[in-house]
PDB file of N, CA and C in Angstrom:
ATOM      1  N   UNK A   1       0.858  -1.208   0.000  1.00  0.00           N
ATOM      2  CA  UNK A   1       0.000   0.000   0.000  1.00  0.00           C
ATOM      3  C   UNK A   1       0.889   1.252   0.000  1.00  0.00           C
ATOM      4  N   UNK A   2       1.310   1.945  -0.914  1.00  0.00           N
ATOM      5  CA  UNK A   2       2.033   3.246  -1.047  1.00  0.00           C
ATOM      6  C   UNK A   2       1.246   4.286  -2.139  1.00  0.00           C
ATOM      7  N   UNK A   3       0.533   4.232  -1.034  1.00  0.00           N
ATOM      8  CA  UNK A   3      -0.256   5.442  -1.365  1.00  0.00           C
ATOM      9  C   UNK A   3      -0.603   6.694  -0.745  1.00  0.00           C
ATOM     10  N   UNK A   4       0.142   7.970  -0.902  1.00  0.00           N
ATOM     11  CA  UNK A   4       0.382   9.196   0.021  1.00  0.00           C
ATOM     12  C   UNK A   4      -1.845   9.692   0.152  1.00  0.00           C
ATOM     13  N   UNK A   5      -2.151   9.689  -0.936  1.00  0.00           N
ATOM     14  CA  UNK A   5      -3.221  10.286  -0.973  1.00  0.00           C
ATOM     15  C   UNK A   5      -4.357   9.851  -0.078  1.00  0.00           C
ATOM     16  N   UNK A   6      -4.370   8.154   0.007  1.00  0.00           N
ATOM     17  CA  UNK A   6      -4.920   7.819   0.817  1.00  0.00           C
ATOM     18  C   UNK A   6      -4.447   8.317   2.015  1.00  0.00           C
ATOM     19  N   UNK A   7      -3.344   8.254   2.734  1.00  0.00           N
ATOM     20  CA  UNK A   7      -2.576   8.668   4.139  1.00  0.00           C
ATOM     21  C   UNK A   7      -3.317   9.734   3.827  1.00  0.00           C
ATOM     22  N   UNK A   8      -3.177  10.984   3.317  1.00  0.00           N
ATOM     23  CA  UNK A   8      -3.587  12.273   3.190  1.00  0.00           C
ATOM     24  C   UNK A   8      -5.371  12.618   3.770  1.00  0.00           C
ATOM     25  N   UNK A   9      -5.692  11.061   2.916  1.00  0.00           N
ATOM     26  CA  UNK A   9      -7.510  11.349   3.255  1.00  0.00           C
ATOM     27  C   UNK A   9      -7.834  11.015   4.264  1.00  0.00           C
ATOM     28  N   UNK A  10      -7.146   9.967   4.978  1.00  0.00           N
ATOM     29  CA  UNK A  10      -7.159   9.110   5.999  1.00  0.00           C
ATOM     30  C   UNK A  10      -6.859  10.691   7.448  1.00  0.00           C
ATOM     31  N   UNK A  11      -5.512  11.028   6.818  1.00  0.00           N
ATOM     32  CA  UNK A  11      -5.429  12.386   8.027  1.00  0.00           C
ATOM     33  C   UNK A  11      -6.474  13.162   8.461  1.00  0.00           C
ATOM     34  N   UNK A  12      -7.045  13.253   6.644  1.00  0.00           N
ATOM     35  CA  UNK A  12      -7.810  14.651   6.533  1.00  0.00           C
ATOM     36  C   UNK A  12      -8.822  14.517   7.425  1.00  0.00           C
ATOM     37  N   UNK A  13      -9.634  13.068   7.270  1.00  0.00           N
ATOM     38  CA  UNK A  13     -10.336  12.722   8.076  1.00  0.00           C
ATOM     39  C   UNK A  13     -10.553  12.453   9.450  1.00  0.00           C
ATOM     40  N   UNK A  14      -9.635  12.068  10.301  1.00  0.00           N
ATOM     41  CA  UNK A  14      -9.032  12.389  11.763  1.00  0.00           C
ATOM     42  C   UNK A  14      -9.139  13.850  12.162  1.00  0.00           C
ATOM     43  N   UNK A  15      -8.557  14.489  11.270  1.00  0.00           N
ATOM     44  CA  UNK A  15      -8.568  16.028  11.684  1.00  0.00           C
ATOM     45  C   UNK A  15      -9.522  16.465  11.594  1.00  0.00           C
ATOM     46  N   UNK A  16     -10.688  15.999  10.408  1.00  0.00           N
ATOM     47  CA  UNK A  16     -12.339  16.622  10.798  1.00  0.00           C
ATOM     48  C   UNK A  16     -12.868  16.212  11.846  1.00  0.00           C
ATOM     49  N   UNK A  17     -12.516  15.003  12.078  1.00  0.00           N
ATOM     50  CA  UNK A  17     -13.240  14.340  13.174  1.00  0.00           C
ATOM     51  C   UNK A  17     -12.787  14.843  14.555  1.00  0.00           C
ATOM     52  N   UNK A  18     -11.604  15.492  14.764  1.00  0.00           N
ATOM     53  CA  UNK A  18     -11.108  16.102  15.996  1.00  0.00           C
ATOM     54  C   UNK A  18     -11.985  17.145  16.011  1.00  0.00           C
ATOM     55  N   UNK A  19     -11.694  18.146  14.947  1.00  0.00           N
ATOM     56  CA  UNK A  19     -12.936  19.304  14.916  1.00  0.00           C
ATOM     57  C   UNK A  19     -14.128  19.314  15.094  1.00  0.00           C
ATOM     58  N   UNK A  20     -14.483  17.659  14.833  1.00  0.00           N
ATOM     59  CA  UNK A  20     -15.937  17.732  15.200  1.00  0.00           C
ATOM     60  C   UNK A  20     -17.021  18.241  13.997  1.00  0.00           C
ATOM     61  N   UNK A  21     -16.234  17.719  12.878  1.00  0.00           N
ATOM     62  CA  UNK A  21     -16.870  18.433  11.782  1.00  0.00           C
ATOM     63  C   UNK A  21     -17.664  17.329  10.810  1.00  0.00           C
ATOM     64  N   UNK A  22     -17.817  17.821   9.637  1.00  0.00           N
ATOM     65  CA  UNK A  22     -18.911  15.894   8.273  1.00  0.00           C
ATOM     66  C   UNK A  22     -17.118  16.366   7.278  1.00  0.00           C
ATOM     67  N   UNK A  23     -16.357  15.335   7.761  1.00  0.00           N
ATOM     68  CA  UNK A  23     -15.730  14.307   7.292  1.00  0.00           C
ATOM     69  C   UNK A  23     -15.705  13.690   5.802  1.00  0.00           C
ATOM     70  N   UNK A  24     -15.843  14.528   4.677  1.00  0.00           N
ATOM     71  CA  UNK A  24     -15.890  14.747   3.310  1.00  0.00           C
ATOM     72  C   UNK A  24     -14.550  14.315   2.566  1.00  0.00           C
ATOM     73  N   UNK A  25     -14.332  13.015   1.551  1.00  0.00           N
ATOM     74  CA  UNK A  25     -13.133  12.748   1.018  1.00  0.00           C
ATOM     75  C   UNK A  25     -13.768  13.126  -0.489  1.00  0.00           C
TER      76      UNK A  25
END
């Protein structure tokens, strides 16, 4: 699995979810 973009969506998503936010890829 070397895929940055996924890691990227995967972050992006943690970090909405810290915010408390809808989690959109």
């Amino acid at each position: 699995m070397n895929k940055p973009m996924m890691i990227q969506c995967f972050f992006f998503s943690v970090l909405h979810a810290v915010l408390a936010t809808q989690s959109m890829c």
